[in-house]
C-alpha atoms as a PDB file:
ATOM      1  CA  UNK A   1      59.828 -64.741 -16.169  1.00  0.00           C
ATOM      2  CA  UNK A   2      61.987 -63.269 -18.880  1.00  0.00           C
ATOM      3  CA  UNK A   3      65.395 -64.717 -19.690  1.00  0.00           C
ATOM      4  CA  UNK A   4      67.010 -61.186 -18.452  1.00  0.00           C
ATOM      5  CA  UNK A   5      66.360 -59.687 -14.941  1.00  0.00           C
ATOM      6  CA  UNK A   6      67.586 -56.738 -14.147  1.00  0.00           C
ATOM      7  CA  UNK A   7      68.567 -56.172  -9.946  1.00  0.00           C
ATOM      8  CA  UNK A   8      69.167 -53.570  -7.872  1.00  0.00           C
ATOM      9  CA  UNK A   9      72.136 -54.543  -5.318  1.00  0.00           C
ATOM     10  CA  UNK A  10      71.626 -51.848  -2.186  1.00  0.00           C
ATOM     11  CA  UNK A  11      74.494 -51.963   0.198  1.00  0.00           C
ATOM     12  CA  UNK A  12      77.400 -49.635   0.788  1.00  0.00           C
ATOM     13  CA  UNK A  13      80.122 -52.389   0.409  1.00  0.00           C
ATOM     14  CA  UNK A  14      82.001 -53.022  -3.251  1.00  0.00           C
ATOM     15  CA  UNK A  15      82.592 -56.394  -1.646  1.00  0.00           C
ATOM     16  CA  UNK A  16      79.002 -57.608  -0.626  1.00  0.00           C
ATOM     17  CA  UNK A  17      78.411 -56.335  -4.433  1.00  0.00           C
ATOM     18  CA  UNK A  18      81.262 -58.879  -6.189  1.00  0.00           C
ATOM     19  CA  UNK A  19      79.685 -61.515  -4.004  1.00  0.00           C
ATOM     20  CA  UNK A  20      76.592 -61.018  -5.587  1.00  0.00           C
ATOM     21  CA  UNK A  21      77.472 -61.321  -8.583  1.00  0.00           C
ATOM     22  CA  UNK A  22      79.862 -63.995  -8.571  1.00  0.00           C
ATOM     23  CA  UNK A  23      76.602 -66.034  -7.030  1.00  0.00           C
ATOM     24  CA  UNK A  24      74.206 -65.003  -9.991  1.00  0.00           C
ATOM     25  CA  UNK A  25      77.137 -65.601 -12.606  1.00  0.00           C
ATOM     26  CA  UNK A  26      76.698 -69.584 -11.532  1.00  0.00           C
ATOM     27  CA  UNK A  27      72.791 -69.152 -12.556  1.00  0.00           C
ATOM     28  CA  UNK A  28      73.042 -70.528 -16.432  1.00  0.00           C
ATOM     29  CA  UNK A  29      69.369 -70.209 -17.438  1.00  0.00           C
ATOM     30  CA  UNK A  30      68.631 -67.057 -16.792  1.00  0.00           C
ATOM     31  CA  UNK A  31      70.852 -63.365 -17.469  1.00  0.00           C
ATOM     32  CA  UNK A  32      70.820 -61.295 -14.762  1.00  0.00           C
ATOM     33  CA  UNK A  33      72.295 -57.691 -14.952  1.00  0.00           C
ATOM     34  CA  UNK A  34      73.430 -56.162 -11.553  1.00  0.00           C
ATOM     35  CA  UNK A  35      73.522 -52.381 -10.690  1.00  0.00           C
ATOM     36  CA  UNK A  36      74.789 -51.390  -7.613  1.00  0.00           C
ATOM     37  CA  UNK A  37      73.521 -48.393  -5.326  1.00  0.00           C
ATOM     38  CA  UNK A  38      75.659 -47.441  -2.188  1.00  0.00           C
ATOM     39  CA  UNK A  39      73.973 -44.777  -1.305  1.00  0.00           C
ATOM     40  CA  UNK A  40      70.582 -45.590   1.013  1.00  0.00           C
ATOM     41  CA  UNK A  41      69.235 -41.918   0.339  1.00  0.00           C
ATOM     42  CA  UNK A  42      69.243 -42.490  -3.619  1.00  0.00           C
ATOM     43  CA  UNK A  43      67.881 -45.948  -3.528  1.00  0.00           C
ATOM     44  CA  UNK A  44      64.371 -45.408  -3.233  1.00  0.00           C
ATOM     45  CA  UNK A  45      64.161 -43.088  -6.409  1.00  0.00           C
ATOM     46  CA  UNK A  46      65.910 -46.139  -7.964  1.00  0.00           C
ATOM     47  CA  UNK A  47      63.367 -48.743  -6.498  1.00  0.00           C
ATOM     48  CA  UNK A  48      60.708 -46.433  -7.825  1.00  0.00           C
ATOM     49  CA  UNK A  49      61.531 -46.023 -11.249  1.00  0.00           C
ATOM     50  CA  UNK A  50      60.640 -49.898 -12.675  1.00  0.00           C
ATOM     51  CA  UNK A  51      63.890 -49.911 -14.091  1.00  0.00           C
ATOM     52  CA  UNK A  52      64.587 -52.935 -11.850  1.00  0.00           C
ATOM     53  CA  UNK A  53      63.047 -56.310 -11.720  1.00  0.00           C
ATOM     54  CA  UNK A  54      63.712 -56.383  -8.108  1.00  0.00           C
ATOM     55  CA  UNK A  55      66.549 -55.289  -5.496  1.00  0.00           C
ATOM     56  CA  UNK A  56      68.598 -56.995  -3.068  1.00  0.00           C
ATOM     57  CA  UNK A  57      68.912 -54.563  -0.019  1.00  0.00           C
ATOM     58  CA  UNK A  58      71.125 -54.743   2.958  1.00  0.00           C
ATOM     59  CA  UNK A  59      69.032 -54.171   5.706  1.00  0.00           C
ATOM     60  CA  UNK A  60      71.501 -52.367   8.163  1.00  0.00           C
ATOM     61  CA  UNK A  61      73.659 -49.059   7.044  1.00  0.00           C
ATOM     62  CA  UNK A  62      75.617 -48.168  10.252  1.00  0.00           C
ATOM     63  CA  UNK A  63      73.771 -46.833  12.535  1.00  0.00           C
ATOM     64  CA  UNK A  64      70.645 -46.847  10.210  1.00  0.00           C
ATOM     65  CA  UNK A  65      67.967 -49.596   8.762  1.00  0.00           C
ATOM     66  CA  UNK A  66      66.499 -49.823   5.643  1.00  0.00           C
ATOM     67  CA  UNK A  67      63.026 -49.904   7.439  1.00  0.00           C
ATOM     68  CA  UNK A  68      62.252 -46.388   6.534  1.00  0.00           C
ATOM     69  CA  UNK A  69      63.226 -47.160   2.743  1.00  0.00           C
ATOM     70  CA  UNK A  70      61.432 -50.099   2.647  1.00  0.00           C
ATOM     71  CA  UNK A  71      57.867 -48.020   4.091  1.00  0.00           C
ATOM     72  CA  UNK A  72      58.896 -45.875   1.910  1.00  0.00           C
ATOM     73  CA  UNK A  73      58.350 -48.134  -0.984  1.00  0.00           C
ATOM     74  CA  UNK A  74      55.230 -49.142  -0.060  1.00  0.00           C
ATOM     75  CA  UNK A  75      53.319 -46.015   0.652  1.00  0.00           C
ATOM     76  CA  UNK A  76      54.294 -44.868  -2.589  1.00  0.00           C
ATOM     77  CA  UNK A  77      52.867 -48.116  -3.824  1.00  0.00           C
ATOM     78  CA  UNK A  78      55.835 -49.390  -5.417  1.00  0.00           C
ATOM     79  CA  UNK A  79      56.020 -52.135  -8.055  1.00  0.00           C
ATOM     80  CA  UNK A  80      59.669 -53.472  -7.264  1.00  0.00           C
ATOM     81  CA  UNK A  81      60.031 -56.261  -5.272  1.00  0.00           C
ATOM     82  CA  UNK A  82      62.853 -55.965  -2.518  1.00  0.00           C
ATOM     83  CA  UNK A  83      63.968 -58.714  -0.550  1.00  0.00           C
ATOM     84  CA  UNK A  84      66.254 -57.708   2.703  1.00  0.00           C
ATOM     85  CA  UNK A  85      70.000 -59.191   3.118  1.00  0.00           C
ATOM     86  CA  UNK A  86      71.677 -59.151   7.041  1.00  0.00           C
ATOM     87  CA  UNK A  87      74.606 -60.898   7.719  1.00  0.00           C
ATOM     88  CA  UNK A  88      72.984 -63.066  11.059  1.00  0.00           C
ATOM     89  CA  UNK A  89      69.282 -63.823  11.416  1.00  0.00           C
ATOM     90  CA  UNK A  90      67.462 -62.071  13.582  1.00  0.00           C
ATOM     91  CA  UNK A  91      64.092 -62.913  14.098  1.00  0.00           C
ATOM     92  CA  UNK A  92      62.604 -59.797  14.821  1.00  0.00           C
ATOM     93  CA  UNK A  93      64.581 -57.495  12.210  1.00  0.00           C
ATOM     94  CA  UNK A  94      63.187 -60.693   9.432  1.00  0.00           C
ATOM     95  CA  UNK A  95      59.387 -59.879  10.884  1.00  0.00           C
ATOM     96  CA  UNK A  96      60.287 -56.290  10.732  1.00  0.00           C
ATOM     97  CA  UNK A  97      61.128 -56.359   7.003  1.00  0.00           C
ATOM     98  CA  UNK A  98      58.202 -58.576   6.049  1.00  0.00           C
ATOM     99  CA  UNK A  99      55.636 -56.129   7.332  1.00  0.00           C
ATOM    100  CA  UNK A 100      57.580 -53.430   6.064  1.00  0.00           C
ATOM    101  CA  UNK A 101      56.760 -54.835   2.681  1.00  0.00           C
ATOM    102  CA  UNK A 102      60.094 -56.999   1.905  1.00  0.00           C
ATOM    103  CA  UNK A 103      59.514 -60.057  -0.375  1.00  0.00           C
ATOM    104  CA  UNK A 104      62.049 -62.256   1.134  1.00  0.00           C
ATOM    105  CA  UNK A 105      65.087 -62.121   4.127  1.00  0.00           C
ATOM    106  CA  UNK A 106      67.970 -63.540   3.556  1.00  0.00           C
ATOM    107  CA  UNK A 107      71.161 -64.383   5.643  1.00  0.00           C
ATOM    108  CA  UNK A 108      74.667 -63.254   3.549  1.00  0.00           C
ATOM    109  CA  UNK A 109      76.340 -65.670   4.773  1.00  0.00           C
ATOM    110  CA  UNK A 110      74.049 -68.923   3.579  1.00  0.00           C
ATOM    111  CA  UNK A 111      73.425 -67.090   0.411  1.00  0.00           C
ATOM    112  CA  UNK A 112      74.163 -69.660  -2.616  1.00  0.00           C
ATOM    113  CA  UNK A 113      73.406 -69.687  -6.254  1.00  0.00           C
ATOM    114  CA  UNK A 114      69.799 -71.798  -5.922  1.00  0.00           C
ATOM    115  CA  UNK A 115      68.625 -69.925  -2.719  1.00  0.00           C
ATOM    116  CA  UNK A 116      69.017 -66.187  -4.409  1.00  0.00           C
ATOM    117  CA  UNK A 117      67.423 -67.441  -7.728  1.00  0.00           C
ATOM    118  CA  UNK A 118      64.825 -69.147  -6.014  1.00  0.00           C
ATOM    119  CA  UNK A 119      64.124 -65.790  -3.802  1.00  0.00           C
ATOM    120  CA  UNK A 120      64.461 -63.500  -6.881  1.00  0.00           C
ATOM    121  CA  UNK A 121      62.195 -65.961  -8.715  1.00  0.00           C
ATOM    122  CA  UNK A 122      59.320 -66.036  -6.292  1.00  0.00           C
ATOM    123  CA  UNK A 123      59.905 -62.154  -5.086  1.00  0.00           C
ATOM    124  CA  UNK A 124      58.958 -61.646  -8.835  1.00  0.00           C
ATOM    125  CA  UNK A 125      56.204 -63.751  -9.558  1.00  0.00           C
ATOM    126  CA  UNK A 126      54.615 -62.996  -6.175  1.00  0.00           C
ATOM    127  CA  UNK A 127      54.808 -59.287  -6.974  1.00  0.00           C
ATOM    128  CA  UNK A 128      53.128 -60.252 -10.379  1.00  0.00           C
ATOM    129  CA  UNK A 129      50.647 -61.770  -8.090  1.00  0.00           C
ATOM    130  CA  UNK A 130      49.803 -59.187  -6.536  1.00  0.00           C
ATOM    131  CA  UNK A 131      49.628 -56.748  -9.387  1.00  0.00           C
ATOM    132  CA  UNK A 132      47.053 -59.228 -11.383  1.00  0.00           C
ATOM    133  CA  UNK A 133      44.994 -59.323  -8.343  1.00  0.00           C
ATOM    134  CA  UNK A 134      44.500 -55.719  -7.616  1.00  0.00           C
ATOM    135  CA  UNK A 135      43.753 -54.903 -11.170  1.00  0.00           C
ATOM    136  CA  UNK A 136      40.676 -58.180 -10.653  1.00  0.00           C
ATOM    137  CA  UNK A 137      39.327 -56.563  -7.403  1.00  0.00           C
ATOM    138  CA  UNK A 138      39.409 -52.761  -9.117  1.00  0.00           C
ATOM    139  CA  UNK A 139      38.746 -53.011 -12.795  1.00  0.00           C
ATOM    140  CA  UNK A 140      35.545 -54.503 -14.354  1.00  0.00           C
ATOM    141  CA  UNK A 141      36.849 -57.559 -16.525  1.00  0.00           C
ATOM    142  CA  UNK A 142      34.473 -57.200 -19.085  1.00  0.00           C
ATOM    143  CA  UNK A 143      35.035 -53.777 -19.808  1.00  0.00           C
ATOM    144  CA  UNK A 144      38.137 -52.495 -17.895  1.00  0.00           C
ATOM    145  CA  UNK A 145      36.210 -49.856 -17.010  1.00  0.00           C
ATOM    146  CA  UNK A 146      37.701 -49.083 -12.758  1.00  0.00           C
ATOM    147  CA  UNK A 147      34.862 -50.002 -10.381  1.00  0.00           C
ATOM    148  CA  UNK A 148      32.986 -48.621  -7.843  1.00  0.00           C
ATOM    149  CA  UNK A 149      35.887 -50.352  -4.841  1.00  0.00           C
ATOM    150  CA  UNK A 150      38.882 -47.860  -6.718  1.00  0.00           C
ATOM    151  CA  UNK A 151      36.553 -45.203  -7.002  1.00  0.00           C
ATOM    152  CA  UNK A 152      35.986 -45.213  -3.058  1.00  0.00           C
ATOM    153  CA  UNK A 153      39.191 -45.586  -2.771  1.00  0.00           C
ATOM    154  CA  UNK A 154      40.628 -42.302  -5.023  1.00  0.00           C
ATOM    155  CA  UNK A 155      38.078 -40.535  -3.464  1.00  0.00           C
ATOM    156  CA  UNK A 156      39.143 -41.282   0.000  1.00  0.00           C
ATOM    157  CA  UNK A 157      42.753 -41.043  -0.615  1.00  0.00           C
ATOM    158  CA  UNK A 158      41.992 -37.939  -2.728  1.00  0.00           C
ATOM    159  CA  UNK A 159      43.609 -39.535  -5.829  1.00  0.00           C
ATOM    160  CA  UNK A 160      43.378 -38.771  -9.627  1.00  0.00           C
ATOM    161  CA  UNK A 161      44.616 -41.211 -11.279  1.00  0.00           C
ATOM    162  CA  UNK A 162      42.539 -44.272 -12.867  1.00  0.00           C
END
């Protein structure tokens, strides 16, 4: 992981937003630079651009849910990973978010310096994960040439790219 990460912080309060960073100023070893995004309906454009080594989302936005951002994300195959803040655990809304595509859930209000570096940490590498293993199981090692599996799948997707 590099010695600078750069998050995304998606909630509509200023407050929520100090908190955060007051937590990841305690964090010695590693910079992190925090943007904020109040606005749900620009966030995914955000999430989508790679500018961001992962974001911290509130999960509830009045009388909305990030749920729709979050499948957002994921049919458009994104490569940030997001993991979902509430203020109280809720079972169903953390099982929600996980098959939605979040990395992580997280309660605001147990949210310390270790637990958010350890969930930004692993969001990260897991996503790297993931990345290293769909390039094995689509592109011929020996010759990076994209197999037969991503051709199917292009074709049945109608795709273009390689």
């Amino acid at each position: 992981m590099n010695n600078k990460i750069k998050v995304l912080f998606i909630d509509r309060e200023q407050g929520e937003y100090l908190l955060i960073a007051e937590i990841l100023s305690h964090i010695r070893h590693v910079h992190y630079e925090l943007v904020w995004c109040n606005q749900l309906d620009s966030a995914l454009n955000k999430i989508l651009s790679q500018e961001y080594d992962v974001a911290l989302l509130d999960y509830y936005w009045g009388s909305a849910t990030a749920r729709d951002l979050l499948n957002a994300a994921r049919v458009q195959a994104c490569q940030t990973p997001i993991v979902v803040m509430t203020d109280e655990m809720e079972t169903e809304v953390d099982r929600e978010a996980i098959r939605a595509g979040a990395a992580d859930y997280l309660i605001k209000g147990q949210i310390d310096h270790l637990l958010l570096e350890r969930a930004i940490r692993y969001a990260i590498e897991r996503k790297q994960t993931e990345q290293h293993l769909s390039r094995l199981a689509h592109y011929d090692p020996l010759t990076d040439v994209p197999n037969r599996i991503l051709f199917r799948d292009r074709l049945e997707h109608g795709d273009q790219r390689t």
